[in-house]
C-alpha atoms as a PDB file:
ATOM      1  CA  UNK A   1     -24.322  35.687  23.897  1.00  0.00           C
ATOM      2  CA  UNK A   2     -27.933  34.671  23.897  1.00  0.00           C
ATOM      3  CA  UNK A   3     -28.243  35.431  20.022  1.00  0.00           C
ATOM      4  CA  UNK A   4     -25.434  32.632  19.314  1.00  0.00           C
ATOM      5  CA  UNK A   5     -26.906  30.075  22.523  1.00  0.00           C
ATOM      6  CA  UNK A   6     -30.652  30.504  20.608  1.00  0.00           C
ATOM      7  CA  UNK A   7     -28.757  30.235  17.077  1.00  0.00           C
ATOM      8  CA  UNK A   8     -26.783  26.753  18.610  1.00  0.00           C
ATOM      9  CA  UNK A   9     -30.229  25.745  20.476  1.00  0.00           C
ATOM     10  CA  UNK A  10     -32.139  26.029  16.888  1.00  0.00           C
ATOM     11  CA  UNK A  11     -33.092  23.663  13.845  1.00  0.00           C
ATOM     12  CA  UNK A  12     -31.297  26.354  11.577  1.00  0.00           C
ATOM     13  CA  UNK A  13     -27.984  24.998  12.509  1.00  0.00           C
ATOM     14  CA  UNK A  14     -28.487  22.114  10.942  1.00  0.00           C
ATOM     15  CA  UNK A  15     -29.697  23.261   7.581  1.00  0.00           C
ATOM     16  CA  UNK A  16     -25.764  25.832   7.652  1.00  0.00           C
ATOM     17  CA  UNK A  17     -23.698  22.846   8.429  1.00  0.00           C
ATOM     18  CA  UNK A  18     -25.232  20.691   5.797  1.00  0.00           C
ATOM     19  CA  UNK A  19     -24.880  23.113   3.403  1.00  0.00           C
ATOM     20  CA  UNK A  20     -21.132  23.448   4.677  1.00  0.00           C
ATOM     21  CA  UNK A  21     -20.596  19.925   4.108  1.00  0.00           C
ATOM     22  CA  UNK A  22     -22.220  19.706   0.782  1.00  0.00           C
ATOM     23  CA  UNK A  23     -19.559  22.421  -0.245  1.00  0.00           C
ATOM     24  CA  UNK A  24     -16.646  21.032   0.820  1.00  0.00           C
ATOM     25  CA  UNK A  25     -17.251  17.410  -0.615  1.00  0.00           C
ATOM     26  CA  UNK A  26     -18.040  19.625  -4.042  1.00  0.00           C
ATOM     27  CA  UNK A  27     -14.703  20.998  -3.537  1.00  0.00           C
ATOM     28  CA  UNK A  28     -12.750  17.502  -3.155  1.00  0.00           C
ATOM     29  CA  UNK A  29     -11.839  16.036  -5.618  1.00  0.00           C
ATOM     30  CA  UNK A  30     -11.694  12.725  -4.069  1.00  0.00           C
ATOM     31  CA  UNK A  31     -14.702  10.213  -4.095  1.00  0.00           C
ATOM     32  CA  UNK A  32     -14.666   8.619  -1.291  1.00  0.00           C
ATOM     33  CA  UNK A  33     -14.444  11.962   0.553  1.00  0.00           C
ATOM     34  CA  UNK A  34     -16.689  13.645  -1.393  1.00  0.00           C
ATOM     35  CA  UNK A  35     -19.225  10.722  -0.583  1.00  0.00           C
ATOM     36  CA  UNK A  36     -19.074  10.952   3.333  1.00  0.00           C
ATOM     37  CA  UNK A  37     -19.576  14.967   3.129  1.00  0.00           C
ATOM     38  CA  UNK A  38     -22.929  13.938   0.989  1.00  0.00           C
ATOM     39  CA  UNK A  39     -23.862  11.436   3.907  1.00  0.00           C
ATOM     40  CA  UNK A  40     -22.795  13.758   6.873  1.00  0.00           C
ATOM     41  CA  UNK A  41     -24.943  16.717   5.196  1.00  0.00           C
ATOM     42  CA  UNK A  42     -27.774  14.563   4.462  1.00  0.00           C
ATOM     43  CA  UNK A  43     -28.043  13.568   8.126  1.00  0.00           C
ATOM     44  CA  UNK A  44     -28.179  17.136   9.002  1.00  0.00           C
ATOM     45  CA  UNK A  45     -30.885  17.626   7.054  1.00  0.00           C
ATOM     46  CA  UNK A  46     -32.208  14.963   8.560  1.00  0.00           C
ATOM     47  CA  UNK A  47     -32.587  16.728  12.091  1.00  0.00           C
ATOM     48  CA  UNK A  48     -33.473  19.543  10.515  1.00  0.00           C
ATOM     49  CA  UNK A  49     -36.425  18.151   8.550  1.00  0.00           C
ATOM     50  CA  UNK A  50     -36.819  16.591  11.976  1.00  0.00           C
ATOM     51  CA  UNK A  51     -36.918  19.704  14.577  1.00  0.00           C
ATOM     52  CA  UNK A  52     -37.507  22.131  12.278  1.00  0.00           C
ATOM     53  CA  UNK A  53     -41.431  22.321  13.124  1.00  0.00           C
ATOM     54  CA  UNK A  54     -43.596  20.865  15.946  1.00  0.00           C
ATOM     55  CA  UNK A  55     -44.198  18.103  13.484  1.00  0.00           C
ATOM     56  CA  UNK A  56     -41.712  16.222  11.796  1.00  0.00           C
ATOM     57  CA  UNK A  57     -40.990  16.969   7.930  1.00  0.00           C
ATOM     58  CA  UNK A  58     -41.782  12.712   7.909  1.00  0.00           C
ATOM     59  CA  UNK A  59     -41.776  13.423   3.701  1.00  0.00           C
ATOM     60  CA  UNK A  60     -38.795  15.390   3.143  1.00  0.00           C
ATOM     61  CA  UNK A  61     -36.974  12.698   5.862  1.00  0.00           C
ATOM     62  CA  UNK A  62     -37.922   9.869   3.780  1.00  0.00           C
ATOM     63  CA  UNK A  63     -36.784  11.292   1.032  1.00  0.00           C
ATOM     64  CA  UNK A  64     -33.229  12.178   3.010  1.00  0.00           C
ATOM     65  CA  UNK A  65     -33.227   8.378   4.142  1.00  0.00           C
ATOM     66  CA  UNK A  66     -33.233   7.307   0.555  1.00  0.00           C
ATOM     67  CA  UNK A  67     -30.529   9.927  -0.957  1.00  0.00           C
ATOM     68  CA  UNK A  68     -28.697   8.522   2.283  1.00  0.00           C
ATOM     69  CA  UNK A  69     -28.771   4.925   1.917  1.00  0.00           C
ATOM     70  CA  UNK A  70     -28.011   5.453  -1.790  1.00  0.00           C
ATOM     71  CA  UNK A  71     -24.790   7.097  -1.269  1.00  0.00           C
ATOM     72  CA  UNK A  72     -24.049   4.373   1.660  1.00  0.00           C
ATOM     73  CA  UNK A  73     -24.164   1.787  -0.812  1.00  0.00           C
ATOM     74  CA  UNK A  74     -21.705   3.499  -2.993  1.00  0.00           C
ATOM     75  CA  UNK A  75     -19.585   4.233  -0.374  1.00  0.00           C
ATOM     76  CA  UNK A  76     -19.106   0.515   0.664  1.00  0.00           C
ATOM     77  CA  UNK A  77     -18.390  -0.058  -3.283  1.00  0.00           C
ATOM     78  CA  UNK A  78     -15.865   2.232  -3.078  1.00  0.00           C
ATOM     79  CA  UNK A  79     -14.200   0.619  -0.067  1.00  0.00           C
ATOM     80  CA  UNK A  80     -14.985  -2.690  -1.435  1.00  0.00           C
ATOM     81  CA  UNK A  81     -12.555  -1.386  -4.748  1.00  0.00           C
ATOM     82  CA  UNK A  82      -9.924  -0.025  -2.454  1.00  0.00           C
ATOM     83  CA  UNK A  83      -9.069  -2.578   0.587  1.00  0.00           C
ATOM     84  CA  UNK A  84      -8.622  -6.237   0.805  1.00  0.00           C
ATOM     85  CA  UNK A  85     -11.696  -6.060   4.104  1.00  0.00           C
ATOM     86  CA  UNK A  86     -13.391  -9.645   4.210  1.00  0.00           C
ATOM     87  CA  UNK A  87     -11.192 -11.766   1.638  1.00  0.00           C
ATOM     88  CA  UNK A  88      -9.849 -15.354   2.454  1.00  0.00           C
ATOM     89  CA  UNK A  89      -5.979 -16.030   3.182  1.00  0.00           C
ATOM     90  CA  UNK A  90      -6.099 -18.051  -0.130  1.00  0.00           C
ATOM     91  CA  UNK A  91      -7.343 -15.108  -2.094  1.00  0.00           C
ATOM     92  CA  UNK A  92      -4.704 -12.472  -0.341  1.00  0.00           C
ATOM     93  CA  UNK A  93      -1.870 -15.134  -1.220  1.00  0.00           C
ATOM     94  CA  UNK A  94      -3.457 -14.626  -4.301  1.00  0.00           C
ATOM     95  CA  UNK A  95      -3.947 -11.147  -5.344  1.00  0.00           C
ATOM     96  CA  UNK A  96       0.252 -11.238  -4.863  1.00  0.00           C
ATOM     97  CA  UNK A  97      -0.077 -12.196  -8.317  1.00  0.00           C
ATOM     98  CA  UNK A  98      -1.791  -9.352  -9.184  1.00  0.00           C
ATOM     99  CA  UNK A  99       0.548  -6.602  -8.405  1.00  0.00           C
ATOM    100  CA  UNK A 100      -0.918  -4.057 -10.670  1.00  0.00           C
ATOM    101  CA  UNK A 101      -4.874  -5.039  -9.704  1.00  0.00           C
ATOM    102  CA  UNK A 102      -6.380  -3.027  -7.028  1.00  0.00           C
ATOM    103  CA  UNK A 103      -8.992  -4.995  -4.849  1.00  0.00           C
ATOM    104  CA  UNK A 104     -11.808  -4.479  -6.729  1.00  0.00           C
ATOM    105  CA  UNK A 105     -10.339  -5.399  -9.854  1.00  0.00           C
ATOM    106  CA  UNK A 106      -9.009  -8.640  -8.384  1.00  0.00           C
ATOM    107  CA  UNK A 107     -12.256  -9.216  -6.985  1.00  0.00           C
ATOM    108  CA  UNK A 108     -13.867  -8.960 -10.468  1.00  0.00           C
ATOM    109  CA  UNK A 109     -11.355 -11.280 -12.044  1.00  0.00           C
ATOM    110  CA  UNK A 110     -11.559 -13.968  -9.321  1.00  0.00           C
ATOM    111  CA  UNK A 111     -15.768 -13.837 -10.542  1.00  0.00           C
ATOM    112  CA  UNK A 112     -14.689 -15.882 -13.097  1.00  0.00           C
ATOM    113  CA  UNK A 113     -11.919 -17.849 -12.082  1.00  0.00           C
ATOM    114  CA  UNK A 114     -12.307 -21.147 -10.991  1.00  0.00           C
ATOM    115  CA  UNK A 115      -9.903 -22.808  -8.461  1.00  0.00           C
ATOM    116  CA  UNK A 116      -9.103 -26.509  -9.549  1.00  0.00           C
ATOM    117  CA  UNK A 117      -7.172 -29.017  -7.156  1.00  0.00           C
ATOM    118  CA  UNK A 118      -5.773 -31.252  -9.366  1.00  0.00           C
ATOM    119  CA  UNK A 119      -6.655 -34.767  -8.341  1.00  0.00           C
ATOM    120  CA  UNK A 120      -4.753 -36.563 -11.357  1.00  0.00           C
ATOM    121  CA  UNK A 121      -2.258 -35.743 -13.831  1.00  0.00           C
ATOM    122  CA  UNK A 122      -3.554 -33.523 -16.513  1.00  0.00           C
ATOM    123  CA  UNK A 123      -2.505 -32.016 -19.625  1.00  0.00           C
ATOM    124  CA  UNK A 124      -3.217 -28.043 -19.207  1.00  0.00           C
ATOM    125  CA  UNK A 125      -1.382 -26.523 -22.942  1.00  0.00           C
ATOM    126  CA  UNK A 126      -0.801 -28.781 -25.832  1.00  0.00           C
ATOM    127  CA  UNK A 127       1.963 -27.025 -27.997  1.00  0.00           C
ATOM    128  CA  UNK A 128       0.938 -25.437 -31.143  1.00  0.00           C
ATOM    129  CA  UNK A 129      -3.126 -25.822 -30.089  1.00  0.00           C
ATOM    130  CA  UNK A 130      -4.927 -22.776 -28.734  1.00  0.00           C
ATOM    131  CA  UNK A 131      -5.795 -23.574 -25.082  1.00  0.00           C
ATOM    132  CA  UNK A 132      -9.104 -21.247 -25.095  1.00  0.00           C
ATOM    133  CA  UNK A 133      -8.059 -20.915 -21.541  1.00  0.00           C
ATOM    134  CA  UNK A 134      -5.875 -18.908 -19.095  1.00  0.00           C
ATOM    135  CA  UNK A 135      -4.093 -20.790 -15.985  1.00  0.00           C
ATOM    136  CA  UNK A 136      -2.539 -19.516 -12.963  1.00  0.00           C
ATOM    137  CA  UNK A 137       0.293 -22.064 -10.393  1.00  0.00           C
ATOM    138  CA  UNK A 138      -1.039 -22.100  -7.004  1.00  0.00           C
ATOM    139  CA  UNK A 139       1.561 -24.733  -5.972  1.00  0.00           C
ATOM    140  CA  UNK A 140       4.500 -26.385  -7.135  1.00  0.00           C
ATOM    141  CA  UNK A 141       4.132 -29.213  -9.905  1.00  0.00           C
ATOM    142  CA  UNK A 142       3.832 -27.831 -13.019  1.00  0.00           C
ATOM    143  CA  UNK A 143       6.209 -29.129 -16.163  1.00  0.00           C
ATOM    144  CA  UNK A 144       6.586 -27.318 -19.223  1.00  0.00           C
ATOM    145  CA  UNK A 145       7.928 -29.099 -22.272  1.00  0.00           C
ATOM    146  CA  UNK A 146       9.440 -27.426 -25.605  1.00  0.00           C
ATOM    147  CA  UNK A 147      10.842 -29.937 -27.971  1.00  0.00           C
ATOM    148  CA  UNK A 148      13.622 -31.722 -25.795  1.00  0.00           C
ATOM    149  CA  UNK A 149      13.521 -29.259 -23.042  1.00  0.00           C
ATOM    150  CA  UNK A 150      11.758 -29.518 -19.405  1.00  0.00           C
ATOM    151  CA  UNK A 151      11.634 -26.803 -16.988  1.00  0.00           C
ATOM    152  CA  UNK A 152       9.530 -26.687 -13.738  1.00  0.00           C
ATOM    153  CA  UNK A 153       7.264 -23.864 -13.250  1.00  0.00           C
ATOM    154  CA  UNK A 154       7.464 -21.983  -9.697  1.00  0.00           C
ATOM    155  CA  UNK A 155       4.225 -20.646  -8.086  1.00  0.00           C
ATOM    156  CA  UNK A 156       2.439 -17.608  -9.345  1.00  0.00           C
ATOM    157  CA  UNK A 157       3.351 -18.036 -13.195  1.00  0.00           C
ATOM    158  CA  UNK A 158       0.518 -17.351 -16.075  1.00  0.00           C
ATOM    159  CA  UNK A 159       0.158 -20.225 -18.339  1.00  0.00           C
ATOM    160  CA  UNK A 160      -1.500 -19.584 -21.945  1.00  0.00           C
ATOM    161  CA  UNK A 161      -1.045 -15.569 -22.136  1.00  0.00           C
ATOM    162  CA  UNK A 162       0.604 -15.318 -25.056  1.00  0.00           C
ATOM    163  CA  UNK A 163      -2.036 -17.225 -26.879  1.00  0.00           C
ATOM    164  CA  UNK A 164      -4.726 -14.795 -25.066  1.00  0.00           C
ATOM    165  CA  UNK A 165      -2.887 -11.885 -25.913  1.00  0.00           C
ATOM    166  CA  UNK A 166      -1.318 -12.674 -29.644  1.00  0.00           C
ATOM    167  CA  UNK A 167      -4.195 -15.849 -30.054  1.00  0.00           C
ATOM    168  CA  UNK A 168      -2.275 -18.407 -31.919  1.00  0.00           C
ATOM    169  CA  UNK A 169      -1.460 -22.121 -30.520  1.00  0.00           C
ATOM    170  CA  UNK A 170       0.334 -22.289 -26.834  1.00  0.00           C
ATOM    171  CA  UNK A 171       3.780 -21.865 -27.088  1.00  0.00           C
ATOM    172  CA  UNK A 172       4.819 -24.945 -25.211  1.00  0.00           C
ATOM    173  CA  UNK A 173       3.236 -28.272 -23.374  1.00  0.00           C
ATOM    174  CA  UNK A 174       2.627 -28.015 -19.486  1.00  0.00           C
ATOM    175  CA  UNK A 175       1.590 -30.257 -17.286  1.00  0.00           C
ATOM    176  CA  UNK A 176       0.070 -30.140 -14.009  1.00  0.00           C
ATOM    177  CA  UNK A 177       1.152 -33.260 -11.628  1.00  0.00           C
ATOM    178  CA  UNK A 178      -1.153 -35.012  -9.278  1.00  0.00           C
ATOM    179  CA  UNK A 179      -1.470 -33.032  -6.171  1.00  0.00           C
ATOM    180  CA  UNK A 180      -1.200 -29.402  -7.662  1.00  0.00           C
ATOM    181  CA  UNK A 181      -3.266 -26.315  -7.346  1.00  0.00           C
ATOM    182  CA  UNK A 182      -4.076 -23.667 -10.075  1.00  0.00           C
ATOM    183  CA  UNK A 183      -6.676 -21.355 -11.453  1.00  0.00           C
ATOM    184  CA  UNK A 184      -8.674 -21.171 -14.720  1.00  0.00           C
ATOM    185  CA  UNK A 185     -10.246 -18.475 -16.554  1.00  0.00           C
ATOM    186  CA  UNK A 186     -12.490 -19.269 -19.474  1.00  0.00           C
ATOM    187  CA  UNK A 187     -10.756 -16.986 -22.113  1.00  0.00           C
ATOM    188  CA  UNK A 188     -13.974 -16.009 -24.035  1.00  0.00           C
ATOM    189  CA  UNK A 189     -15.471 -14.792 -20.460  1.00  0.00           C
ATOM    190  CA  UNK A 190     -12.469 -13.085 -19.698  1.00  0.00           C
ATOM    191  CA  UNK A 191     -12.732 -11.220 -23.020  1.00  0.00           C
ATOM    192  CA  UNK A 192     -16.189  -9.801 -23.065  1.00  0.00           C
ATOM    193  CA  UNK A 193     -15.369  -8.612 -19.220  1.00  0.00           C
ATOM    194  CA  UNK A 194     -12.517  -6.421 -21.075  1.00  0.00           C
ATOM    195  CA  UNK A 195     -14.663  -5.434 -24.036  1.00  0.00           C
ATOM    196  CA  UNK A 196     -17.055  -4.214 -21.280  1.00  0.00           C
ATOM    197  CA  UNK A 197     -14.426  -2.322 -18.893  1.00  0.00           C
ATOM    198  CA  UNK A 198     -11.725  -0.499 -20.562  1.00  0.00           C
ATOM    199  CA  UNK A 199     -10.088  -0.046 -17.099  1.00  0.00           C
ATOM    200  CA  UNK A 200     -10.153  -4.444 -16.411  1.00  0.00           C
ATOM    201  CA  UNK A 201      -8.800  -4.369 -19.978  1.00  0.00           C
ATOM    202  CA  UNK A 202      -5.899  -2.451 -19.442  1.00  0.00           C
ATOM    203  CA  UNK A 203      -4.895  -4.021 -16.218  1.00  0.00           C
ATOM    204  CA  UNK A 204      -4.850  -7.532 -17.691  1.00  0.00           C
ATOM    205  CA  UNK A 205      -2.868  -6.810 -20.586  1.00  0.00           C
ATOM    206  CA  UNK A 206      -0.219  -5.128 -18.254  1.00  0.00           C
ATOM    207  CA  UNK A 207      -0.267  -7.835 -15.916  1.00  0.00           C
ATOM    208  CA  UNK A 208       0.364 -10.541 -18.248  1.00  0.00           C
ATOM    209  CA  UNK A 209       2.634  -8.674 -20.455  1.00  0.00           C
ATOM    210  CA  UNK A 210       5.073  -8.054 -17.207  1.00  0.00           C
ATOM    211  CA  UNK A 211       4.923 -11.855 -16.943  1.00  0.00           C
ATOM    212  CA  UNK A 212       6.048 -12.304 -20.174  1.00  0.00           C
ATOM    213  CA  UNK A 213       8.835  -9.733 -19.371  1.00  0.00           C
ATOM    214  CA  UNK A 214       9.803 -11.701 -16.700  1.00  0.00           C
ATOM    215  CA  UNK A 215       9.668 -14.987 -17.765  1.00  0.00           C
ATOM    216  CA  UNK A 216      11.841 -13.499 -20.766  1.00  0.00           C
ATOM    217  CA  UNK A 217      14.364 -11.889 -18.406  1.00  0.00           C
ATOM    218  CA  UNK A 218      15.324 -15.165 -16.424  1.00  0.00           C
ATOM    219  CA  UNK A 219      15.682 -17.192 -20.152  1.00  0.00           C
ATOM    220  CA  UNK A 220      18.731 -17.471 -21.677  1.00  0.00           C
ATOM    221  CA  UNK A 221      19.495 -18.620 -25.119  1.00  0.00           C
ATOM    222  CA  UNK A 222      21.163 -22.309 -25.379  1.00  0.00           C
ATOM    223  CA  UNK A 223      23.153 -21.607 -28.241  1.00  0.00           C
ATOM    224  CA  UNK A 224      24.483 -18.374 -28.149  1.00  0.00           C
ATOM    225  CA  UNK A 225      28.227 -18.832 -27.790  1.00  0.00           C
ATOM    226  CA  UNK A 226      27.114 -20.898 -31.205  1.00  0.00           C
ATOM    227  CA  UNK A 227      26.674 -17.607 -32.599  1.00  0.00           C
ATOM    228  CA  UNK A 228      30.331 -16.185 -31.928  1.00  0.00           C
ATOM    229  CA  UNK A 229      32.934 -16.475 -34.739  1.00  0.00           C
ATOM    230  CA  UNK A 230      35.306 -19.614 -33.425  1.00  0.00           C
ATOM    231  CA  UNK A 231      38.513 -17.512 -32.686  1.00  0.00           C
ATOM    232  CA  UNK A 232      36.258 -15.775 -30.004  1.00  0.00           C
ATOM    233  CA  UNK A 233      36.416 -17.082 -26.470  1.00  0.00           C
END
């Protein structure tokens, strides 16, 4: 019994259960776990450095304090990526658009959005021109126009993807009424952030290619009974 109350009682069991917690955030696979075993072992060495001698190791726990607010900072990044912690209501209403985005990458792509209250009727696509821009509804307002036809757009629909995607001229005419809400995205800043980060790459092209999908699952050919022979009801 004394042999384990002097082993408990000493400096040395702070050096063992460091080097336990340095092994099992090795043997994680997990980041964010692996990152708080780093931070727990490095504050054992801490106290180690600390009561190990009469006199503080004051080098070696500099040196600790350093590796520790290192992996701190990463740690907060990683949280940062993972949870929706410290954003508005507007940009949680948001990131509902952005089923596929995890917070970090919503984060990143609201960097270079810009939020616009529209104050006057504007003309957001011209049909057949490349917009050179990428739109988001906020509110209700929006008209599209295709030839003779007019549709109103609902909240949460991506205007000018195609033309990002394919390039080409915009597909259509919208336009957003006095009174609306919407975000832009410069399409040449939105490009080099995807040339830059494969993983923001991907998850833009499969965000805006399920909008496609859906916008082409709720449209319905106007002449298609046109198509049928005429003894065919």
């Amino acid at each position: 019994m004394p042999a384990i109350y002097n082993y408990f009682t000493s400096a040395e069991v702070f050096v063992h259960i460091a080097t336990i917690c340095y092994v099992l955030g090795l043997l994680t696979r997990k980041e964010l776990i692996l990152r708080i075993f780093l931070l727990l072992g490095t504050t054992f060495y801490i106290l180690y450095y600390f009561y190990i001698t009469q006199s503080p190791l004051w080098d070696a726990i500099a040196a600790s304090v350093l590796i520790g607010a290192a992996n701190i900072v990463v740690i907060w990044r990683i949280i940062r990526e993972r949870s929706t912690v410290g954003m508005s209501e507007e940009m949680l209403s948001l990131y509902r658009s952005f089923p596929n985005f995890n917070p970090g990458q919503f984060r990143k792509m609201m960097q270079l959005a810009r939020i616009v209250r529209n104050c006057d009727e504007s003309l957001l696509l011209d049909e057949g021109v490349a917009p050179g821009k990428l739109f988001l509804t906020i509110s209700p307002g929006f008209n599209v126009i295709r030839g003779t036809q007019h549709a109103e757009l609902d909240p949460g629909t991506f205007l000018g993807e195609i033309s990002f995607l394919l390039g080409g001229g915009a597909t259509a005419t919208v336009v957003a009424r006095q009174g609306s809400d919407y975000v832009v995205w410069n399409t040449d800043a939105l490009e080099k952030m995807m040339e830059k980060s494969p993983a923001m790459a991907n998850a833009i092209t499969v965000l805006l290619n399920k909008d496609i999908a859906r916008k082409l699952a709720v449209s319905f050919p106007t002449r298609a009974t046109s198509m049928l022979p005429s003894n065919v009801t």
